[in-house]
Protein backbone atom coordinates (compact mmCIF):
# COMPACT_ATOMS: atom_id res chain seq x y z
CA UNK A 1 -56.36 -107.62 85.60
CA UNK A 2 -54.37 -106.70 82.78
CA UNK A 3 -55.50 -110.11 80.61
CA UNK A 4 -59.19 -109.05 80.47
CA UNK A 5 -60.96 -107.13 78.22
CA UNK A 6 -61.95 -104.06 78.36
CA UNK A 7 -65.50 -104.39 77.42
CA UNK A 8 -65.57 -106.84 80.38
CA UNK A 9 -63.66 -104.35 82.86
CA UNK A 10 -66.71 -101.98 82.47
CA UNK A 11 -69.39 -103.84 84.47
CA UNK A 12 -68.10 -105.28 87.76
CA UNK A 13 -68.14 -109.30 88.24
CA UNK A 14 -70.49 -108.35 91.64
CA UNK A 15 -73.11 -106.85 88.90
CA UNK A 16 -72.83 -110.48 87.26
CA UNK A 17 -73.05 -112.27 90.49
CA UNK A 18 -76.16 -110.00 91.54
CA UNK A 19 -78.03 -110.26 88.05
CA UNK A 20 -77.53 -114.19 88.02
CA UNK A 21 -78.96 -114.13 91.67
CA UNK A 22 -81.49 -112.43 90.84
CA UNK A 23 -82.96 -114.09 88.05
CA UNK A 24 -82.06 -117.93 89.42
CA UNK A 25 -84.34 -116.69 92.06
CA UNK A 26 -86.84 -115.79 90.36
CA UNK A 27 -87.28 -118.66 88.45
CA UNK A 28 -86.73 -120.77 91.91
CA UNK A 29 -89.50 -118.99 93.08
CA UNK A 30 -91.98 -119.42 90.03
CA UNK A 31 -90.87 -123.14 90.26
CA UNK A 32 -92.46 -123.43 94.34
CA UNK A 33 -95.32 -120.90 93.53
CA UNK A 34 -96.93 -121.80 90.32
CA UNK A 35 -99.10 -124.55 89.15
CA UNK A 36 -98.95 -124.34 85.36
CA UNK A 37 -96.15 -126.83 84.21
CA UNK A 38 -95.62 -125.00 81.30
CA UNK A 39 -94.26 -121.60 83.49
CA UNK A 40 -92.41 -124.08 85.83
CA UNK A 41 -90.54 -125.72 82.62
CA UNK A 42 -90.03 -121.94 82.00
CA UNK A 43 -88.72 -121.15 85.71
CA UNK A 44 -86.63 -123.67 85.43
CA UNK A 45 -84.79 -122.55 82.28
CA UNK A 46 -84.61 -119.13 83.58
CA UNK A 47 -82.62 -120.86 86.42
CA UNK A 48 -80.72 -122.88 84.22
CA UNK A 49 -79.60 -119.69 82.07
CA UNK A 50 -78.53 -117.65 85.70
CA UNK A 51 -75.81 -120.42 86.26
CA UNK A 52 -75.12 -120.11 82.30
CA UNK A 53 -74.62 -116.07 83.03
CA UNK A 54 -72.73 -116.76 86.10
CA UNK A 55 -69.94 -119.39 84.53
CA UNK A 56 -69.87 -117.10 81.81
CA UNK A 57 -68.59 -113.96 83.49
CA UNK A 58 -66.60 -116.11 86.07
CA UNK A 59 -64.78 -117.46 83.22
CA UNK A 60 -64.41 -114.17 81.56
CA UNK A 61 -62.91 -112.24 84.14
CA UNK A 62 -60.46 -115.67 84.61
CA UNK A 63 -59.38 -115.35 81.54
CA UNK A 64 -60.01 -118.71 80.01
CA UNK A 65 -62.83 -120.66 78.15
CA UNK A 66 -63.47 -123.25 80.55
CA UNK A 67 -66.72 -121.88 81.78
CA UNK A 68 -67.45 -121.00 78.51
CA UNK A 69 -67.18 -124.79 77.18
CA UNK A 70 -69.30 -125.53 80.33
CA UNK A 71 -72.18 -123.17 78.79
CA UNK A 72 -72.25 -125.25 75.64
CA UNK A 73 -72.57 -128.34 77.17
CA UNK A 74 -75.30 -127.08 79.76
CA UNK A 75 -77.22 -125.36 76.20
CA UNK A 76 -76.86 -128.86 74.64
CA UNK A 77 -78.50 -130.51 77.84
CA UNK A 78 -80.73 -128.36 78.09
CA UNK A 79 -82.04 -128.37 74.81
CA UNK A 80 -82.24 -132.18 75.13
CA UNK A 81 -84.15 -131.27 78.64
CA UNK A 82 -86.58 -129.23 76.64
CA UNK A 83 -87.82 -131.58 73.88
CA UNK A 84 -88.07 -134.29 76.26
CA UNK A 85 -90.28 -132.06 78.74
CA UNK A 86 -92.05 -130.52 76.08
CA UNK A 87 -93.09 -134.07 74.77
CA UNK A 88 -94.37 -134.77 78.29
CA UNK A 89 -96.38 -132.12 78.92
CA UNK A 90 -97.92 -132.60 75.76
CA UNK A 91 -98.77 -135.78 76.42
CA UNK A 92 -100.10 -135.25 80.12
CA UNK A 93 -102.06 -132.51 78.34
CA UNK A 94 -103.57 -134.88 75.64
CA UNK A 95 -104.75 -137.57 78.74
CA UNK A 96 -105.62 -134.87 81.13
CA UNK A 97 -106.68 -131.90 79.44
CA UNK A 98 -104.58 -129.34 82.23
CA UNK A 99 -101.16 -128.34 83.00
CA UNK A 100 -102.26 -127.92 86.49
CA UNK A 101 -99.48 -129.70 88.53
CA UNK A 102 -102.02 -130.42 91.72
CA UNK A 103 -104.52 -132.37 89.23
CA UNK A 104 -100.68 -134.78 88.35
CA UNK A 105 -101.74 -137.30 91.01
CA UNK A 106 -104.47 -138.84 88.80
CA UNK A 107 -102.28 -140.45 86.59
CA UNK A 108 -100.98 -143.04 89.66
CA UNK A 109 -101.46 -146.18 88.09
């Protein structure tokens, strides 16, 4: 325990674990409840950033960057992920004039 930090010795890697539970649940459960696609893009970056918490800290309290390196690559996906998604929903917007997920199955071809 001696090669962490101290600033990271001060909160307990349980308090990480819980937090990161916490909030990848609550965006799993705005992802199953909600019907605007624009809060369950959001959900599912709040989900995204509870694993990017969690790697964090694990890799923290290891002692090495590994899960840190991990974060940057999951930030550069999902940035990727959010232009991409952001152009859809635009678009589905611009044909459909919702973001109401259950009114999706009009645009079967």
């Amino acid at each position: 325990m001696n090669h962490i930090p101290e600033i990271i010795r001060t909160i307990p890697l349980s308090h990480y674990v819980a937090l990161s539970s916490a909030l990848f649940l609550i965006g799993l459960l705005g992802v199953l409840i909600r019907k605007n696609i624009i809060i369950v893009f959001m959900c599912i970056e709040i989900m995204l950033n509870a694993v990017n918490l969690l790697m964090v800290a694990a890799a923290s309290y290891r002692g090495d960057s590994a899960g840190q390196v991990m974060v940057l690559f999951t930030m550069a996906v999902a940035a990727a992920e959010v232009s991409v998604g952001l152009a859809i929903i635009v678009m589905i917007y611009k044909n459909l004039k919702t973001t109401n997920i259950d009114l999706f199955d009009q645009m079967k071809g």
